[in-house]
Protein backbone atom coordinates (compact mmCIF):
# COMPACT_ATOMS: atom_id res chain seq x y z
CA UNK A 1 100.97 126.10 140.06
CA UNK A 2 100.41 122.78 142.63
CA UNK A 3 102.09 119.85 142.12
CA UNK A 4 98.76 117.89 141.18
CA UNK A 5 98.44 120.86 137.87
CA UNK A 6 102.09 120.15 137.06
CA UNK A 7 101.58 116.13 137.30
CA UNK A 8 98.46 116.72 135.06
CA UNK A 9 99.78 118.86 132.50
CA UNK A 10 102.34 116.33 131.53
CA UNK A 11 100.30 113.13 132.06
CA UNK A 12 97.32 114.62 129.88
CA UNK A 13 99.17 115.12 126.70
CA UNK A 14 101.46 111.82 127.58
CA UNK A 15 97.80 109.67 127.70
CA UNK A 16 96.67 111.72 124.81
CA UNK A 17 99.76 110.90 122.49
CA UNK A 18 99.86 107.03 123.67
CA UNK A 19 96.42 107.08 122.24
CA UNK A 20 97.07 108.39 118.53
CA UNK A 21 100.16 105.98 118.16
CA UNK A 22 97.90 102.74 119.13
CA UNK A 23 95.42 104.28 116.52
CA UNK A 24 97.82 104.71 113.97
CA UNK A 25 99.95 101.40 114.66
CA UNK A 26 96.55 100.00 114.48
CA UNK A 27 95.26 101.05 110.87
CA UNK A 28 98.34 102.09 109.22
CA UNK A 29 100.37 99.51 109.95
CA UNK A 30 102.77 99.78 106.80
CA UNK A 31 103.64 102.84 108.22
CA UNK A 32 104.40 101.61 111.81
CA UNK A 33 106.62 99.08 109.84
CA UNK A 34 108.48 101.87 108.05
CA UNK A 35 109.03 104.32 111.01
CA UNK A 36 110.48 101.35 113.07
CA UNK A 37 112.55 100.53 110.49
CA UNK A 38 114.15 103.58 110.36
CA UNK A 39 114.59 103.98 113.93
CA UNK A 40 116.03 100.75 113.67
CA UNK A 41 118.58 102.38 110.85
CA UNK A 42 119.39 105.27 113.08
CA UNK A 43 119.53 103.61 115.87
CA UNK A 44 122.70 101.58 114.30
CA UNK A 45 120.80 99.10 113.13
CA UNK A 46 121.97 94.95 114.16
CA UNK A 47 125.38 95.80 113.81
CA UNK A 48 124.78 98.35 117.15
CA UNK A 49 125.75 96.80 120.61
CA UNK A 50 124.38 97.35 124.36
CA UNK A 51 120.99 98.64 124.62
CA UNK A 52 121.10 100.05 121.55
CA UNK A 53 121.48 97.07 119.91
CA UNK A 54 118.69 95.37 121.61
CA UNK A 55 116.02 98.44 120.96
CA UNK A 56 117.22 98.37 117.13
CA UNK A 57 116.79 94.59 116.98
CA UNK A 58 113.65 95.00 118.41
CA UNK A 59 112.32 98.10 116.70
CA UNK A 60 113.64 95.61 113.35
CA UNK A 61 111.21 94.44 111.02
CA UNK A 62 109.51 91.35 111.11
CA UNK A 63 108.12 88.87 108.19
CA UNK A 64 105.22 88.96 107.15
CA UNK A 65 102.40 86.36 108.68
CA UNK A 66 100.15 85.66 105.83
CA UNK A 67 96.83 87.26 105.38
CA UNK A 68 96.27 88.76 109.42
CA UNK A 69 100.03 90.78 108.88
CA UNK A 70 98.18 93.69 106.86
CA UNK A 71 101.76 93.62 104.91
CA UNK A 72 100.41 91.78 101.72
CA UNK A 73 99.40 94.23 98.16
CA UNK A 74 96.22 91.81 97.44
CA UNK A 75 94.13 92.01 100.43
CA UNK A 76 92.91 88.92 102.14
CA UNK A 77 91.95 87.37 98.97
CA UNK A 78 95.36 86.30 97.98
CA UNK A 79 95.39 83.15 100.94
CA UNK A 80 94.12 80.13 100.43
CA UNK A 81 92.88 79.53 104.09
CA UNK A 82 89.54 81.57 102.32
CA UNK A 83 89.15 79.74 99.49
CA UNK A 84 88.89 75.73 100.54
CA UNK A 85 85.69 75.29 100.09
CA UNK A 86 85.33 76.94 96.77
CA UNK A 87 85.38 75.08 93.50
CA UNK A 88 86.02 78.22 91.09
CA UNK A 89 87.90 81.46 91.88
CA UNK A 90 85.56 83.77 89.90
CA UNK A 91 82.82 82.73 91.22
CA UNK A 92 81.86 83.89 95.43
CA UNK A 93 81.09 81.29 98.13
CA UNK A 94 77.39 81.72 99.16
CA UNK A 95 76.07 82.03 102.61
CA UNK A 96 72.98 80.97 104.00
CA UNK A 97 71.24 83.87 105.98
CA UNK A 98 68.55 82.91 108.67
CA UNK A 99 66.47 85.22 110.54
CA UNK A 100 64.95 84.15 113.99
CA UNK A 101 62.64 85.26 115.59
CA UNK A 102 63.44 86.03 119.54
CA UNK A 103 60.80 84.67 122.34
């Protein structure tokens, strides 16, 4: 086996793995949230010190940022940034569809 197979048999699975935790982080991010949290627990949590206390302040949960955080129970209908221009909450805000013709 040649250096360049050895380099590639670890990189390949390394890029490969990267890949699947950005696309889980990305749509399951409650369960990012709970997975650093308890790494953050294991790790000693923010009564740890040195680097240890650094990666388990960091791995540490955050709050919540309104509707974008993907924390909330009620979807993105719970804000009120979506609602200003609405006069009643039952009923939907219309939107004016135009088609146009390219040249």
């Amino acid at each position: 086996m040649s250096l360049y197979h050895a380099i590639e048999t670890l990189l390949v699975p390394l890029i490969v793995l990267a890949c699947a935790v950005s696309v889980v982080a990305r749509y399951a991010p409650r369960t990012r949230e709970r997975v650093k949290a308890a790494l953050a627990a294991r790790l000693g949590g923010p009564a740890a010190a040195g680097w240890r206390g650094r990666l388990a302040r960091w791995l540490a949960p955050q709050a919540a940022a309104g509707c974008a955080s993907g924390c909330d129970d009620g979807g993105c209908n719970t804000c009120d940034a979506n609602t200003s221009n609405s006069t009643s909450q039952d009923k939907p805000a219309e939107q004016v569809v135009r088609f146009v013709r390219k040249r």
